[in-house]
PDB file of N, CA and C in Angstrom:
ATOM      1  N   UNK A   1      97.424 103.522  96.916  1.00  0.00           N
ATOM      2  CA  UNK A   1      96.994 102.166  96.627  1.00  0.00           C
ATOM      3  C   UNK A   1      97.832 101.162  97.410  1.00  0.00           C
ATOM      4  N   UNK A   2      99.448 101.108  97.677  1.00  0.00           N
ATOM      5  CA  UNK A   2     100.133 100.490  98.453  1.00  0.00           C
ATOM      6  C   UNK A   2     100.304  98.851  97.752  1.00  0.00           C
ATOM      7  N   UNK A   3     100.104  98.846  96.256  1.00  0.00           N
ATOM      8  CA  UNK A   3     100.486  97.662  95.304  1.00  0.00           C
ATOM      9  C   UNK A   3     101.610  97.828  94.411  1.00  0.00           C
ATOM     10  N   UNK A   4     101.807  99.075  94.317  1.00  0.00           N
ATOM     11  CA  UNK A   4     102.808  99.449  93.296  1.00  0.00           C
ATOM     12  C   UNK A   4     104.209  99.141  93.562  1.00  0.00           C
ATOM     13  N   UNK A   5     105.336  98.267  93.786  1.00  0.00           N
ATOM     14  CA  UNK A   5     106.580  98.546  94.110  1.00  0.00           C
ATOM     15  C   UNK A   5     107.463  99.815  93.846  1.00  0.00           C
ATOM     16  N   UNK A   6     107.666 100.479  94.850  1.00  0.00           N
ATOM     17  CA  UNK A   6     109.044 101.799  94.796  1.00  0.00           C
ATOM     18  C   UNK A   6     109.852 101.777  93.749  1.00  0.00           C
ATOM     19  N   UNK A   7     110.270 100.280  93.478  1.00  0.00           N
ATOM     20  CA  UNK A   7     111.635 100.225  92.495  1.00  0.00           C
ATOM     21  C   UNK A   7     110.917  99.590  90.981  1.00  0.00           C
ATOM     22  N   UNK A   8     109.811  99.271  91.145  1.00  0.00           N
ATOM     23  CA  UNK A   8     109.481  98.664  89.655  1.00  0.00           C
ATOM     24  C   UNK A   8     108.682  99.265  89.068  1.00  0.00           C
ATOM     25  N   UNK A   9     107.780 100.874  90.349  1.00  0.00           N
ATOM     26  CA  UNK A   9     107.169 101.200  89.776  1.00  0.00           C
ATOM     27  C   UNK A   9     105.959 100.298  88.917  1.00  0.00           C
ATOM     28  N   UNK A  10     105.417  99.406  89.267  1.00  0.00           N
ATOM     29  CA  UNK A  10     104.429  98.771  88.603  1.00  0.00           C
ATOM     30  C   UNK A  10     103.720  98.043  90.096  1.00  0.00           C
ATOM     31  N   UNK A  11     102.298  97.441  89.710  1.00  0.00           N
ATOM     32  CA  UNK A  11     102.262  96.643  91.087  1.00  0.00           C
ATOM     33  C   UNK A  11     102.923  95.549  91.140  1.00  0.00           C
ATOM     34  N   UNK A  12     102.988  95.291  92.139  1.00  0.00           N
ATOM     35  CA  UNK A  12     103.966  93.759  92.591  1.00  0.00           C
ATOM     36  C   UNK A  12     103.424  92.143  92.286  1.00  0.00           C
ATOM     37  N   UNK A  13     103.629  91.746  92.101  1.00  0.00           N
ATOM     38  CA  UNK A  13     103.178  90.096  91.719  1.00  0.00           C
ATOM     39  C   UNK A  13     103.853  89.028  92.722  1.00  0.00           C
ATOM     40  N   UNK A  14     104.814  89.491  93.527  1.00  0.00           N
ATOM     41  CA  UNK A  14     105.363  88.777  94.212  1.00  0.00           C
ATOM     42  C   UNK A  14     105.589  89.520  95.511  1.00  0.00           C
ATOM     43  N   UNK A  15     105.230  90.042  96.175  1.00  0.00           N
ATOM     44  CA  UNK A  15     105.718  91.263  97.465  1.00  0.00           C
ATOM     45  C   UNK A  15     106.168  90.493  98.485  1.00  0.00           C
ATOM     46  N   UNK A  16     107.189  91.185  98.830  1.00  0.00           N
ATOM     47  CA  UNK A  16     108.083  90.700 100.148  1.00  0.00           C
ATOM     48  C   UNK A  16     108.522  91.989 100.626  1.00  0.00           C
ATOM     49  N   UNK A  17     108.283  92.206 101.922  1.00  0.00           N
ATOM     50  CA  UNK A  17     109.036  92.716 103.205  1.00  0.00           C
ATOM     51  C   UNK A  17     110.330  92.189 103.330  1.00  0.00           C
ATOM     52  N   UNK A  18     111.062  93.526 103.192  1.00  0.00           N
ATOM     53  CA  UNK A  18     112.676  93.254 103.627  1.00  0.00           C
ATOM     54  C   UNK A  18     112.851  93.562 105.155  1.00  0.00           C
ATOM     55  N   UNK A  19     114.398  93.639 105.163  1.00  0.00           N
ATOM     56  CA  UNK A  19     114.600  94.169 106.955  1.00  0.00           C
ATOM     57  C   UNK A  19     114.336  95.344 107.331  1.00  0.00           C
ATOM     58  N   UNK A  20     113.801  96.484 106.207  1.00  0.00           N
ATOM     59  CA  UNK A  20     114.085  97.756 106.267  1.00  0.00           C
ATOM     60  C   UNK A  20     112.489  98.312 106.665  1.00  0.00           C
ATOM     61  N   UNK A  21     111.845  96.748 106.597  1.00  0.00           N
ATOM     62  CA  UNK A  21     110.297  98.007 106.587  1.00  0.00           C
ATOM     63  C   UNK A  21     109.456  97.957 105.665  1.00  0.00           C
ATOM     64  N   UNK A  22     110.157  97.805 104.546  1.00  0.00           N
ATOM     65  CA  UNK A  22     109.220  98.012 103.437  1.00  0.00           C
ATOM     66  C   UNK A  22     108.932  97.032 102.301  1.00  0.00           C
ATOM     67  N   UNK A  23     108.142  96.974 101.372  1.00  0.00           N
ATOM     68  CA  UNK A  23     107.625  95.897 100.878  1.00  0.00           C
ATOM     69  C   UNK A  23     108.081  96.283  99.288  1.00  0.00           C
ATOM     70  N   UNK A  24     108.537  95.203  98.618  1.00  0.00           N
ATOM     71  CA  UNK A  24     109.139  95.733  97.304  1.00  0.00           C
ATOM     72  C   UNK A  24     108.557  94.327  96.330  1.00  0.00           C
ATOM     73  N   UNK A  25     108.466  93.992  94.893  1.00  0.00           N
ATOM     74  CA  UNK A  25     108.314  93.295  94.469  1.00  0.00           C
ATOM     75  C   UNK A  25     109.767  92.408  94.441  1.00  0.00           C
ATOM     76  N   UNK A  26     109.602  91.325  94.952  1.00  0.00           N
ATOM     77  CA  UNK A  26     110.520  90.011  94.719  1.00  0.00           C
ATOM     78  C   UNK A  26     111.683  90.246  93.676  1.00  0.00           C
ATOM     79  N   UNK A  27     111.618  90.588  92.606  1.00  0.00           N
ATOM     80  CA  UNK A  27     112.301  90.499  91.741  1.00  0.00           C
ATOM     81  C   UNK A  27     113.418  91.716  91.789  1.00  0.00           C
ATOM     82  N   UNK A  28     112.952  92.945  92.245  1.00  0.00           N
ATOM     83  CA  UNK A  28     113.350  94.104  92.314  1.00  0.00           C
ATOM     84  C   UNK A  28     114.215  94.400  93.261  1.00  0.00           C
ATOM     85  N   UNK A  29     113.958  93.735  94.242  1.00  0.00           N
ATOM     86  CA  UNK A  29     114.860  93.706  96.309  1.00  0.00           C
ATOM     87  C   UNK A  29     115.861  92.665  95.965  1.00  0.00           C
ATOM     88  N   UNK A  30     115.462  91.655  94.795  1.00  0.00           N
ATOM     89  CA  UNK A  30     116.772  90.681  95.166  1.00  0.00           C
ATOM     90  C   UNK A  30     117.681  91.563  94.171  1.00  0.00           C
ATOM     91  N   UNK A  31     117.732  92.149  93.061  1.00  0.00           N
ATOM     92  CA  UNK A  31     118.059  92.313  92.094  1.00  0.00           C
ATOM     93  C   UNK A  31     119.162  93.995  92.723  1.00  0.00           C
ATOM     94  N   UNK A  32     118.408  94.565  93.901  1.00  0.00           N
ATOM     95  CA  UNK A  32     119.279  95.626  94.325  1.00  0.00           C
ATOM     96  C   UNK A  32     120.409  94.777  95.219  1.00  0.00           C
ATOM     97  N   UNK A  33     119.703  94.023  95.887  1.00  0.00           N
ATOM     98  CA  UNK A  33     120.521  93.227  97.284  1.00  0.00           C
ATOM     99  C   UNK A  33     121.950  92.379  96.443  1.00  0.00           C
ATOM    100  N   UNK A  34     121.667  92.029  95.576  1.00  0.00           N
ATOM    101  CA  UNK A  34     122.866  91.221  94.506  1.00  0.00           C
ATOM    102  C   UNK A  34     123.504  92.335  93.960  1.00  0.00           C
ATOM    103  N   UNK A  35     123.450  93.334  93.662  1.00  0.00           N
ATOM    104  CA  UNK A  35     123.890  94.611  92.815  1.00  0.00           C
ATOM    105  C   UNK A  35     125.063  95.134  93.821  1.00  0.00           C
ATOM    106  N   UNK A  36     124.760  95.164  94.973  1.00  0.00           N
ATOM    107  CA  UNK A  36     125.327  96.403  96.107  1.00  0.00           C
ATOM    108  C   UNK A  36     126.815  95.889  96.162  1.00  0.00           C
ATOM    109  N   UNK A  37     126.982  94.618  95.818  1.00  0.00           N
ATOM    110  CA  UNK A  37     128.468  93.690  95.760  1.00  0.00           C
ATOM    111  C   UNK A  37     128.828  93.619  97.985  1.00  0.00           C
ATOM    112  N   UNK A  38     127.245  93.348  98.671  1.00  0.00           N
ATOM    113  CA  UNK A  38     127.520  92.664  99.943  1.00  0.00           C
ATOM    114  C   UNK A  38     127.278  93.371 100.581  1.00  0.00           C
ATOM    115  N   UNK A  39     127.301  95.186 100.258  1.00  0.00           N
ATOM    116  CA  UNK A  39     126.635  96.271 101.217  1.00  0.00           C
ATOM    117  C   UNK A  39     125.106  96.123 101.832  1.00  0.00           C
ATOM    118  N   UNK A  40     124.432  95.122 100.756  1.00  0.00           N
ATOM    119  CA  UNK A  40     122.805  95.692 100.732  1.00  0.00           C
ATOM    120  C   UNK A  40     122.367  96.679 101.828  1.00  0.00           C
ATOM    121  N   UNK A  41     122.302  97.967 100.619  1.00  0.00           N
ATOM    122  CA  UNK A  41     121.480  99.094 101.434  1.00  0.00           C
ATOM    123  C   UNK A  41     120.375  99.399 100.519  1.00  0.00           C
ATOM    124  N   UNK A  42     119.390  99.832 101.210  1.00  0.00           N
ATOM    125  CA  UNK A  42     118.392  99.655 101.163  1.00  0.00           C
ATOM    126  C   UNK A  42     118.141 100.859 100.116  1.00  0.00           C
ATOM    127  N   UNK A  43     117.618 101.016  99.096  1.00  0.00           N
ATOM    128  CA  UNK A  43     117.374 101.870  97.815  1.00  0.00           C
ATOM    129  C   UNK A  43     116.007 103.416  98.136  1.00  0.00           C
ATOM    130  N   UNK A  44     115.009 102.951  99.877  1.00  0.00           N
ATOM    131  CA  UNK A  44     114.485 103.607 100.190  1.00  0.00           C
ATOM    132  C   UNK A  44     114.888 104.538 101.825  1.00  0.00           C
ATOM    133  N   UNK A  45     115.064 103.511 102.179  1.00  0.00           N
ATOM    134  CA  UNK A  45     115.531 104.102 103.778  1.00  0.00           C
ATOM    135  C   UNK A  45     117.145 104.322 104.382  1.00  0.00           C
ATOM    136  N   UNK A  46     117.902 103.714 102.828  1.00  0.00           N
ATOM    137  CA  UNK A  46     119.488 103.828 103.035  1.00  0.00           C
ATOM    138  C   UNK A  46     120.022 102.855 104.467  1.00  0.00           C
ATOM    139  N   UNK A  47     119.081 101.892 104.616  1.00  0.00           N
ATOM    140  CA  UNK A  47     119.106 100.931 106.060  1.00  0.00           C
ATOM    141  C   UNK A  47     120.096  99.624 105.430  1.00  0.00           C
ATOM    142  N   UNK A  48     120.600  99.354 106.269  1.00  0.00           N
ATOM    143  CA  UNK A  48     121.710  97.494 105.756  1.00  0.00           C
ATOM    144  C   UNK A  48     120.244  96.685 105.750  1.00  0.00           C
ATOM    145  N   UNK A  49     120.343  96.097 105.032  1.00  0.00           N
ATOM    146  CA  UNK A  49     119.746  94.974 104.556  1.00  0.00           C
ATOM    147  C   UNK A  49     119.762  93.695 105.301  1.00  0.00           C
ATOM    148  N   UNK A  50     119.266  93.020 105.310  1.00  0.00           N
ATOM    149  CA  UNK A  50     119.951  91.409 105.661  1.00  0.00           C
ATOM    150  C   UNK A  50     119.412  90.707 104.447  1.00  0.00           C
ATOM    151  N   UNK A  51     119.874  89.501 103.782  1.00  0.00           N
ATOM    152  CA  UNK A  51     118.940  88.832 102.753  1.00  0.00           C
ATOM    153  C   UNK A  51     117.994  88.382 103.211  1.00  0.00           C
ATOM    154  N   UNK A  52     117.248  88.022 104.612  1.00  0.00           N
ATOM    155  CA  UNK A  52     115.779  87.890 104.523  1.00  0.00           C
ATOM    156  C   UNK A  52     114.673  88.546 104.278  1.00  0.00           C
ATOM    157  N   UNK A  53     113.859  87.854 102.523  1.00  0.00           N
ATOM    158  CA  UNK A  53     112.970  88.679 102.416  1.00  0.00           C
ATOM    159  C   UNK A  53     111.449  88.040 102.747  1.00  0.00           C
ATOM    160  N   UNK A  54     110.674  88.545 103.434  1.00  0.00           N
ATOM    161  CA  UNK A  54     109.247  88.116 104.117  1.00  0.00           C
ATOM    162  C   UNK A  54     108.704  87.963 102.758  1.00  0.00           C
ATOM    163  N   UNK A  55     107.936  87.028 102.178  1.00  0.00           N
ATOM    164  CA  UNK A  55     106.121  86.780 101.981  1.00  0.00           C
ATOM    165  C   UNK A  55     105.437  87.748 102.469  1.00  0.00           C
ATOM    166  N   UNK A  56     104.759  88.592 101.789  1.00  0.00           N
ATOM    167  CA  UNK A  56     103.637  89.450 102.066  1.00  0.00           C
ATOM    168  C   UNK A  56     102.465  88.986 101.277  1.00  0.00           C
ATOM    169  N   UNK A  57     102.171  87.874 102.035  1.00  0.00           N
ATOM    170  CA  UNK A  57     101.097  87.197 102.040  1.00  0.00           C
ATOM    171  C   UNK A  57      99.404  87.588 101.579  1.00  0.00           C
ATOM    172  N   UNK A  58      99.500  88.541 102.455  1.00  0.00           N
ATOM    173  CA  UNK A  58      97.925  89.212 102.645  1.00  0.00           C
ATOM    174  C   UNK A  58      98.369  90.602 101.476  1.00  0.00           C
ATOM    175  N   UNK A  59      98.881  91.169 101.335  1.00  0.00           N
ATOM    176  CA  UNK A  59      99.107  92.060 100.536  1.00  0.00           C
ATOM    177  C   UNK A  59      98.873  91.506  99.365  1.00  0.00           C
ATOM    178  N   UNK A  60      99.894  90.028  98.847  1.00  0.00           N
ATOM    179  CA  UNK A  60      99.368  89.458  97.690  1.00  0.00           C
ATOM    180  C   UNK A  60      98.605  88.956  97.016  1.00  0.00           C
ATOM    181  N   UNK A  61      97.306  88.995  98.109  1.00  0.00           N
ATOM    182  CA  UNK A  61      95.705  88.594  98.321  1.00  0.00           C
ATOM    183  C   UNK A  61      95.377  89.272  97.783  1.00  0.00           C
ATOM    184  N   UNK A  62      95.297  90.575  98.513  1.00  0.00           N
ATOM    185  CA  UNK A  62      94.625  91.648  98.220  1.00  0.00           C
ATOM    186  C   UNK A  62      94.962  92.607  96.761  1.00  0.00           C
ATOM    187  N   UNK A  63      96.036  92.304  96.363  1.00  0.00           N
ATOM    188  CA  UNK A  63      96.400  92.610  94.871  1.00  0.00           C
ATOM    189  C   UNK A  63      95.766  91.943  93.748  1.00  0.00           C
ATOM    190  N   UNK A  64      95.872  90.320  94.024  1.00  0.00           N
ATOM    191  CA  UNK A  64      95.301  89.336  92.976  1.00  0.00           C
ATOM    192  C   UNK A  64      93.193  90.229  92.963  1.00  0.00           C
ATOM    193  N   UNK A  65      92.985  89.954  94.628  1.00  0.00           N
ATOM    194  CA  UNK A  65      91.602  90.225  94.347  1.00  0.00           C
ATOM    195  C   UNK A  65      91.808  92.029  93.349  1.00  0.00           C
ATOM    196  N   UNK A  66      92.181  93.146  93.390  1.00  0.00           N
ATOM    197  CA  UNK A  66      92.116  93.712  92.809  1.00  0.00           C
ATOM    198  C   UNK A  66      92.540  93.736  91.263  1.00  0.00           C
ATOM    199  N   UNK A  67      93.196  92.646  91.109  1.00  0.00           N
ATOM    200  CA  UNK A  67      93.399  92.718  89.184  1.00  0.00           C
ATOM    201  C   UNK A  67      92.232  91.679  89.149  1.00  0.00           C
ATOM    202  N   UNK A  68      92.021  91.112  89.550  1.00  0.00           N
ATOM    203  CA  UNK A  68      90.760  90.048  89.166  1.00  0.00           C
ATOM    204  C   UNK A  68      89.270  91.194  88.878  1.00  0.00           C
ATOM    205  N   UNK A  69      89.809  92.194  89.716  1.00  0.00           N
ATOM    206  CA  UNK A  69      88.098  93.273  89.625  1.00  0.00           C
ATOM    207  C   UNK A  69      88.933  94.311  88.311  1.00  0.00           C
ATOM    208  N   UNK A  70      89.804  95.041  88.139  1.00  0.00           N
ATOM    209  CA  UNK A  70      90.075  95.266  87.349  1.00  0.00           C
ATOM    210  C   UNK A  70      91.232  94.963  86.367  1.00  0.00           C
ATOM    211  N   UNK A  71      91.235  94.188  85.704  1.00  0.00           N
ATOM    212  CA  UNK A  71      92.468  93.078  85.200  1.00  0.00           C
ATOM    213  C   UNK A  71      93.349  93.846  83.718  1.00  0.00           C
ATOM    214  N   UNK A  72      92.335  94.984  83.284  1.00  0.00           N
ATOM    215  CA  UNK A  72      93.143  96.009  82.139  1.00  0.00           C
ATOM    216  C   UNK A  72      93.956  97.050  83.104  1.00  0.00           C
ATOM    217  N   UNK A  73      93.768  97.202  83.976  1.00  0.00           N
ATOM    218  CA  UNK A  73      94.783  98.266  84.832  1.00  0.00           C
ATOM    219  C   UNK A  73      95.822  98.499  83.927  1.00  0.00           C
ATOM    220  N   UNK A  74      96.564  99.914  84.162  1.00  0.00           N
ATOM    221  CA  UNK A  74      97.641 100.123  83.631  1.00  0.00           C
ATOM    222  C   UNK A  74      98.931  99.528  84.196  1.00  0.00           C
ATOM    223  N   UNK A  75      98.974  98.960  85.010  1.00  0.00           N
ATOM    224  CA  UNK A  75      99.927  99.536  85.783  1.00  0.00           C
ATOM    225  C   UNK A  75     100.180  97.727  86.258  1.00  0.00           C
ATOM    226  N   UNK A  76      99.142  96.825  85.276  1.00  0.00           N
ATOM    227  CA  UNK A  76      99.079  95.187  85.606  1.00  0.00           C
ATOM    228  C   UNK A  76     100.123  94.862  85.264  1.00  0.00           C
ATOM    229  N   UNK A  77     101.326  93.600  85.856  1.00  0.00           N
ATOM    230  CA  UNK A  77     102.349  93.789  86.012  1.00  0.00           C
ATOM    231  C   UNK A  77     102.083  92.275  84.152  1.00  0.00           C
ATOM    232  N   UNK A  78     101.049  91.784  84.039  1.00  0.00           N
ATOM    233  CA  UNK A  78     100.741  90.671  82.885  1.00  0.00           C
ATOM    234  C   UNK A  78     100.355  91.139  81.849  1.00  0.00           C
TER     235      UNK A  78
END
């Protein structure tokens, strides 16, 4: 499906692309990146981090349009 975040395990409501590649929910990437105490490494690819995290814009399109078609999902982050 490619909505679900790695680390929240649920779909994302907020998705951002880190430096590493990959797309994590907002809440979850800042929450490792503050944890590491300045290392930020990356929880999937073991990559340094930088704190810029991208807007995944079109991804978050395409999520809303899918809870809007099915909005009981398990896995709805509301």
């Amino acid at each position: 499906m490619g909505f679900v975040c790695p680390l929240g395990i649920m779909i994302m409501y907020d998705p951002v692309r880190a430096s590493d590649g990959q797309v994590y929910e907002r809440v979850f990437i800042e929450e490792i990146v503050t944890r590491t105490g300045g290392k930020n490494i990356s929880p999937l690819t073991r990559q340094h981090l930088t704190q810029e995290l991208i807007p995944d814009l079109k991804l978050k399109k395409r999520i809303q349009a899918f809870l809007a078609k099915f909005p009981d999902h398990p896995l709805n982050p509301s």
